[in-house]
N, C-alpha and C. Protein backbone atom coordinates (compact mmCIF):
# COMPACT_ATOMS: atom_id res chain seq x y z
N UNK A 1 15.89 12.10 -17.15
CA UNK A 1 15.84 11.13 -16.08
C UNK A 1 14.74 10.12 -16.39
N UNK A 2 15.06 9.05 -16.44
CA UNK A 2 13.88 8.22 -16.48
C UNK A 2 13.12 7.82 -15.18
N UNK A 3 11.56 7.14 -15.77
CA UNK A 3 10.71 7.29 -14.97
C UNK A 3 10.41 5.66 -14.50
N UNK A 4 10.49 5.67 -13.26
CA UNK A 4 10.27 4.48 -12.83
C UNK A 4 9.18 3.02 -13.09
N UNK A 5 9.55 2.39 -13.29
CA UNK A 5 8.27 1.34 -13.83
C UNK A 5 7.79 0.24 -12.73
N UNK A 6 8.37 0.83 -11.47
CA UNK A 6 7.94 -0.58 -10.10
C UNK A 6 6.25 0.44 -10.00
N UNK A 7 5.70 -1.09 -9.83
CA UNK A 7 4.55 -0.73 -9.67
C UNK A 7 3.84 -0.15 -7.89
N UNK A 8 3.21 0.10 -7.50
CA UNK A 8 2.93 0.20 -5.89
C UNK A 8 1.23 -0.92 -5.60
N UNK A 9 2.05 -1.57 -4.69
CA UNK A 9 1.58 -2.63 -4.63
C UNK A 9 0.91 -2.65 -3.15
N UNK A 10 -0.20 -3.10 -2.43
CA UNK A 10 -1.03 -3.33 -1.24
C UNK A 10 -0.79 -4.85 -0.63
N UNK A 11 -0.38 -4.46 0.32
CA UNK A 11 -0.11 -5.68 1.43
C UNK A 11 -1.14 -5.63 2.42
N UNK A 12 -1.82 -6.48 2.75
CA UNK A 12 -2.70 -7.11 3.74
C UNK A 12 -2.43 -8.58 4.08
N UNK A 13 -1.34 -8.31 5.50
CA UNK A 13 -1.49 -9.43 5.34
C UNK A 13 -2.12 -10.35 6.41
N UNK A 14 -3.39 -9.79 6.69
CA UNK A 14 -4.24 -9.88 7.65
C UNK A 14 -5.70 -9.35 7.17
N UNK A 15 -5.61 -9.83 6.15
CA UNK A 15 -6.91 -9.15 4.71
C UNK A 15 -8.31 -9.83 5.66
N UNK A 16 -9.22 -9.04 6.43
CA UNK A 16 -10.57 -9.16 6.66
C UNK A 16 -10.36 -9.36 8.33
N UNK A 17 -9.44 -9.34 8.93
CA UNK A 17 -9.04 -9.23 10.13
C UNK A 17 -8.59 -7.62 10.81
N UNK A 18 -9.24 -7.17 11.33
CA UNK A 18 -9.30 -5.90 12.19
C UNK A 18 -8.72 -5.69 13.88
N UNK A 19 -8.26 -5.42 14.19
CA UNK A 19 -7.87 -5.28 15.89
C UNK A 19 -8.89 -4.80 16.43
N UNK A 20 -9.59 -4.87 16.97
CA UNK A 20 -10.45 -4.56 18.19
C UNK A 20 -10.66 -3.39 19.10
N UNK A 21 -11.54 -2.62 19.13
CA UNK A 21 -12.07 -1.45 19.54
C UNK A 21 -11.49 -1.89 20.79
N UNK A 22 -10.63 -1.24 21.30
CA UNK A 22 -10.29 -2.00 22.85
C UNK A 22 -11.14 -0.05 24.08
N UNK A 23 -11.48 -0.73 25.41
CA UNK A 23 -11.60 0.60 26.22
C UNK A 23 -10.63 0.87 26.70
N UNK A 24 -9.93 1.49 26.42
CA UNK A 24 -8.55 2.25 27.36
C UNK A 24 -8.86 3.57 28.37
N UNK A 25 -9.84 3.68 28.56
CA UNK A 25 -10.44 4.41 29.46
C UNK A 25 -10.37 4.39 30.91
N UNK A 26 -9.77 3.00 31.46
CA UNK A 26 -9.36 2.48 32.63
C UNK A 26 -8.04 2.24 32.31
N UNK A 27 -6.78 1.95 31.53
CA UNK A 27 -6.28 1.24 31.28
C UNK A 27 -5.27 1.84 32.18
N UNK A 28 -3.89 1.55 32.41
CA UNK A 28 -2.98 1.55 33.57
C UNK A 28 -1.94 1.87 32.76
N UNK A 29 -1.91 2.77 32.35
CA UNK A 29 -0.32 3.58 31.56
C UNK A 29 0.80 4.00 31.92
N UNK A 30 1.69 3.49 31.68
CA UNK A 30 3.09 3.16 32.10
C UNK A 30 4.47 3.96 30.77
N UNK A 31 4.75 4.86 31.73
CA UNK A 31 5.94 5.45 30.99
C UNK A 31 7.06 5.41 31.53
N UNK A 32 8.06 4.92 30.25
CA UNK A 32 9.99 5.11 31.15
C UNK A 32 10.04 6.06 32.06
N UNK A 33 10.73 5.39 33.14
CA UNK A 33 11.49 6.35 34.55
C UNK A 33 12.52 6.96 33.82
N UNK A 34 12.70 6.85 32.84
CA UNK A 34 13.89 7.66 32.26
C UNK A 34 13.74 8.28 31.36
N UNK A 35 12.53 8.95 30.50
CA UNK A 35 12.10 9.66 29.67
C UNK A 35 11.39 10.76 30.63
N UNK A 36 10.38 11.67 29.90
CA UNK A 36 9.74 12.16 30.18
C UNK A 36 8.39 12.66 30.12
N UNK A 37 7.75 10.47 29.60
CA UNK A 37 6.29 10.63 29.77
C UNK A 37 6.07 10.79 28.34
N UNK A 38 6.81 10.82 27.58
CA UNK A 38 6.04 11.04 25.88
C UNK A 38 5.50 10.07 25.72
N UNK A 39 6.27 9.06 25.72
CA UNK A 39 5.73 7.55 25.25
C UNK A 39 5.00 6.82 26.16
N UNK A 40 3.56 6.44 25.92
CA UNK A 40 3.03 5.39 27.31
C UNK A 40 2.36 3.86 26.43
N UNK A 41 2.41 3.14 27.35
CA UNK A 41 2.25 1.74 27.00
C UNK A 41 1.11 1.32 27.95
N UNK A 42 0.59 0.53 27.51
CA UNK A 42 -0.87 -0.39 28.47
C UNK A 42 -0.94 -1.99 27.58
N UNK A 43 -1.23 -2.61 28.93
CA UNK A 43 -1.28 -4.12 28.19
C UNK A 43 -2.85 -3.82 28.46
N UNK A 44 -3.47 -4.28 27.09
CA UNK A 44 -5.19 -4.45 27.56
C UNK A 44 -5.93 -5.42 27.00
N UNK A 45 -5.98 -6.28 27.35
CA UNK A 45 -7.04 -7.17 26.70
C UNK A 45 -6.20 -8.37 25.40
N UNK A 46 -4.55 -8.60 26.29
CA UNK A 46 -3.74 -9.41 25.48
C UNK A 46 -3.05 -8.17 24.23
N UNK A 47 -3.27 -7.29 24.20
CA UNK A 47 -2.83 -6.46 22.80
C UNK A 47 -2.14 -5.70 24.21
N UNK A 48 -1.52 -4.31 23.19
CA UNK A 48 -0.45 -3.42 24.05
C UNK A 48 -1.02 -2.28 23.14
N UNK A 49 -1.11 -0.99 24.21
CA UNK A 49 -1.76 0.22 23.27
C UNK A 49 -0.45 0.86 23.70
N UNK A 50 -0.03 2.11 23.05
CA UNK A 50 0.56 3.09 22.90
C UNK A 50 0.05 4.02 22.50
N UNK A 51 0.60 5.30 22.99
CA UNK A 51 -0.42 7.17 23.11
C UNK A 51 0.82 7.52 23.36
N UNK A 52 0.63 9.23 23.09
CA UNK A 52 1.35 10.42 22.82
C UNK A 52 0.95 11.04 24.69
N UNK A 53 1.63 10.65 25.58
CA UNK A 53 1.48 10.84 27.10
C UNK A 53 1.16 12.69 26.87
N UNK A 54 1.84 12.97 26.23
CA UNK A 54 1.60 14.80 26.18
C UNK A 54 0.50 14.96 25.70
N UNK A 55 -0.43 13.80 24.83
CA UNK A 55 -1.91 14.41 24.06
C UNK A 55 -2.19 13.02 24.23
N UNK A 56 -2.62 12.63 25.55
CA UNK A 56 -3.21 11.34 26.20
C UNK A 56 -4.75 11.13 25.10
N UNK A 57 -5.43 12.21 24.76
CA UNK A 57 -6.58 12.24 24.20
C UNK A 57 -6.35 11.50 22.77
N UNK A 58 -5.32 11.97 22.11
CA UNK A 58 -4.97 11.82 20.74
C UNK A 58 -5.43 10.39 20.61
N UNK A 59 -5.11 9.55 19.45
CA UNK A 59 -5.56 7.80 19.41
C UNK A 59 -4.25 7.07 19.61
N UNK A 60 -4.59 6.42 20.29
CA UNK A 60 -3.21 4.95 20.51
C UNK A 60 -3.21 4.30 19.04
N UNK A 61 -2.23 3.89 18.98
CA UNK A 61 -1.27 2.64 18.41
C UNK A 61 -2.01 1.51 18.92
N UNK A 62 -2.50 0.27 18.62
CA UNK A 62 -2.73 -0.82 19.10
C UNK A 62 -1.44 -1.89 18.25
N UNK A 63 -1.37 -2.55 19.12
CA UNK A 63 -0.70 -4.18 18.70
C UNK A 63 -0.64 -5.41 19.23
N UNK A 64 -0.46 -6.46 18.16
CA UNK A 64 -0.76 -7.85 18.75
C UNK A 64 0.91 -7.90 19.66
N UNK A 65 0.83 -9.03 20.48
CA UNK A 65 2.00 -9.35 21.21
C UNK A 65 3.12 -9.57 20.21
N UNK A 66 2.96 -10.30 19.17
CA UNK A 66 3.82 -10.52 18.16
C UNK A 66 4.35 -9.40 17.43
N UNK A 67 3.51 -8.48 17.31
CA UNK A 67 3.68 -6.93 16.85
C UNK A 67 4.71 -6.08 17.58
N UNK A 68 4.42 -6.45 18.97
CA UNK A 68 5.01 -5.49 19.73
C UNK A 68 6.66 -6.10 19.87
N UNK A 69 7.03 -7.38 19.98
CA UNK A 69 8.00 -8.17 20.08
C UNK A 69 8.63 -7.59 18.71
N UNK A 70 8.10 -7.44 17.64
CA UNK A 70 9.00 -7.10 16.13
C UNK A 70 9.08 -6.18 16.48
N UNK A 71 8.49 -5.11 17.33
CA UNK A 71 8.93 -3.45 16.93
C UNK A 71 9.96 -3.31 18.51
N UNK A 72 10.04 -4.13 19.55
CA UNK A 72 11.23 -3.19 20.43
C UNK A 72 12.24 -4.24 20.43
N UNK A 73 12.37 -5.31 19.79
CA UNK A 73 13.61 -5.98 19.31
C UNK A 73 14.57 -6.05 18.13
């Protein structure tokens, strides 16, 4: 079998730009009336966090508005 020659390559394409320590400690978490709470969402501070509603502790997902628009469309 031969062995592949594509190289693995690093995308940044937001190279020296970081998202923001946001406090979600207050934040107002919102899960489907039609699930059962796994998935929760918070708008905070213009970004949108997402958490594991069953391990609220665990770390959110953060994203820009534009982020969030590519991932539920």
């Amino acid at each position: 079998m031969a062995e592949s020659t594509t190289t693995k390559e690093t995308f940044e394409p937001f190279a020296g730009w970081r998202k923001p320590d946001l406090d979600l400690s207050d934040a107002a978490w919102q899960s489907s009336s039609e699930g059962r709470g796994d998935v929760q969402i918070a708008f905070v501070e213009g970004f949108i966090a997402m958490r594991n509603g069953g391990s609220p502790d665990s770390p959110s997902l953060i994203f820009t508005p534009a982020e969030w628009r590519a991932f539920v469309l």
